[in-house]
Protein backbone atom coordinates (compact mmCIF):
# COMPACT_ATOMS: atom_id res chain seq x y z
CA UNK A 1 -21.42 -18.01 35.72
CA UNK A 2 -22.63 -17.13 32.52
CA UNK A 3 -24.66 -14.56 31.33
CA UNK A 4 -27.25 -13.94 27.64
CA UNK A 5 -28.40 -10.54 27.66
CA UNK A 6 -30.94 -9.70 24.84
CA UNK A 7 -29.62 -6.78 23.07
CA UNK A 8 -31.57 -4.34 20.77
CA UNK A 9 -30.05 -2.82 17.99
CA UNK A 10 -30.53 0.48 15.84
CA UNK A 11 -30.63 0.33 12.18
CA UNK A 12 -27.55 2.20 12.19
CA UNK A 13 -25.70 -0.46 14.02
CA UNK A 14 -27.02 -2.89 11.83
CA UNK A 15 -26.08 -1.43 8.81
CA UNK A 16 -22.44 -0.52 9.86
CA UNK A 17 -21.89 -4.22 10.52
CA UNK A 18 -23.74 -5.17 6.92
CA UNK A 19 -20.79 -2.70 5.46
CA UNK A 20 -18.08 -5.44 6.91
CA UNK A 21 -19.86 -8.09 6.29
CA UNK A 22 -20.74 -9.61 10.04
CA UNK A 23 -23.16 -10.31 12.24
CA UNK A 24 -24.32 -7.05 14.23
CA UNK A 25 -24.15 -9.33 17.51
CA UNK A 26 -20.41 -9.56 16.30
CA UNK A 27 -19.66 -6.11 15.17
CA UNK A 28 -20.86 -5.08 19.00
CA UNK A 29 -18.36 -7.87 20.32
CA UNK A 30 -15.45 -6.72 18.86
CA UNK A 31 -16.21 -3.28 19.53
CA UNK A 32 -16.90 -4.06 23.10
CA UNK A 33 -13.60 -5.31 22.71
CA UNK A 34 -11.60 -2.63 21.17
CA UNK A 35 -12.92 0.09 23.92
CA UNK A 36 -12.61 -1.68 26.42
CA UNK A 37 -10.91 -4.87 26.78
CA UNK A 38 -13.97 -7.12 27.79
CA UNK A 39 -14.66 -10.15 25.55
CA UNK A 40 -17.93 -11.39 24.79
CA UNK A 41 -19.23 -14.20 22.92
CA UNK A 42 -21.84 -13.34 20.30
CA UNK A 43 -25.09 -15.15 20.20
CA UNK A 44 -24.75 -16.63 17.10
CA UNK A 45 -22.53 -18.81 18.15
CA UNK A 46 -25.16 -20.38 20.34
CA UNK A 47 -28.21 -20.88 18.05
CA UNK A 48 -30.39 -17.83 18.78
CA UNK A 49 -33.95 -16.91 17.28
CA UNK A 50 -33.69 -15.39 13.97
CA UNK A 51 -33.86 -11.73 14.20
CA UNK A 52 -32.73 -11.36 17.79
CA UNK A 53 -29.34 -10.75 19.45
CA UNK A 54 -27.45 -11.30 22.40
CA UNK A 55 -24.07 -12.06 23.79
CA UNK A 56 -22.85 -14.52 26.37
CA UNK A 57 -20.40 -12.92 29.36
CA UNK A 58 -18.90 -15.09 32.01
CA UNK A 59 -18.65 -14.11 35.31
CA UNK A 60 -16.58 -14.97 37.85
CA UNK A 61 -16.92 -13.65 41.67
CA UNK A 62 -13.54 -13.57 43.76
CA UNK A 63 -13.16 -12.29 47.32
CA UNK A 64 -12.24 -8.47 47.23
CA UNK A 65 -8.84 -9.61 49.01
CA UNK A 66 -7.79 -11.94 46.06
CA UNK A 67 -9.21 -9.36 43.28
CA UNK A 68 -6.74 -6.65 44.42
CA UNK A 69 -3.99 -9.08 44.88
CA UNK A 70 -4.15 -9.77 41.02
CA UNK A 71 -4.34 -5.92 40.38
């Protein structure tokens, strides 16, 4: 159900989240977010290795029938 992709991020990235004062593995999150309505969990939040960055997604698998029922 859950997933913690590694994610690698330019110096750009990491700067722009420096200028607002969060965690790059946050910025991305809430930018994920704001485009695009999926919410992930960052990394942080789950002890990871200094100097590297993920985020946690949950997954859940319905039947096709009861996916488009919900739509």
């Amino acid at each position: 159900m859950y997933a913690f992709p590694t994610i690698r991020f330019s110096q750009k990235a990491i700067k722009a989240a420096e200028a607002v004062k969060q965690s790059v593995d946050l910025f991305y999150c809430l930018r994920v977010l704001e485009a695009t309505g999926i919410a992930l969990v960052p990394g942080s939040g789950f002890l990871q290795w200094p100097g590297t960055y993920h985020f946690r997604i949950t997954t859940l698998i319905l039947p096709e029938s009861k996916l488009q029922a919900k739509l």
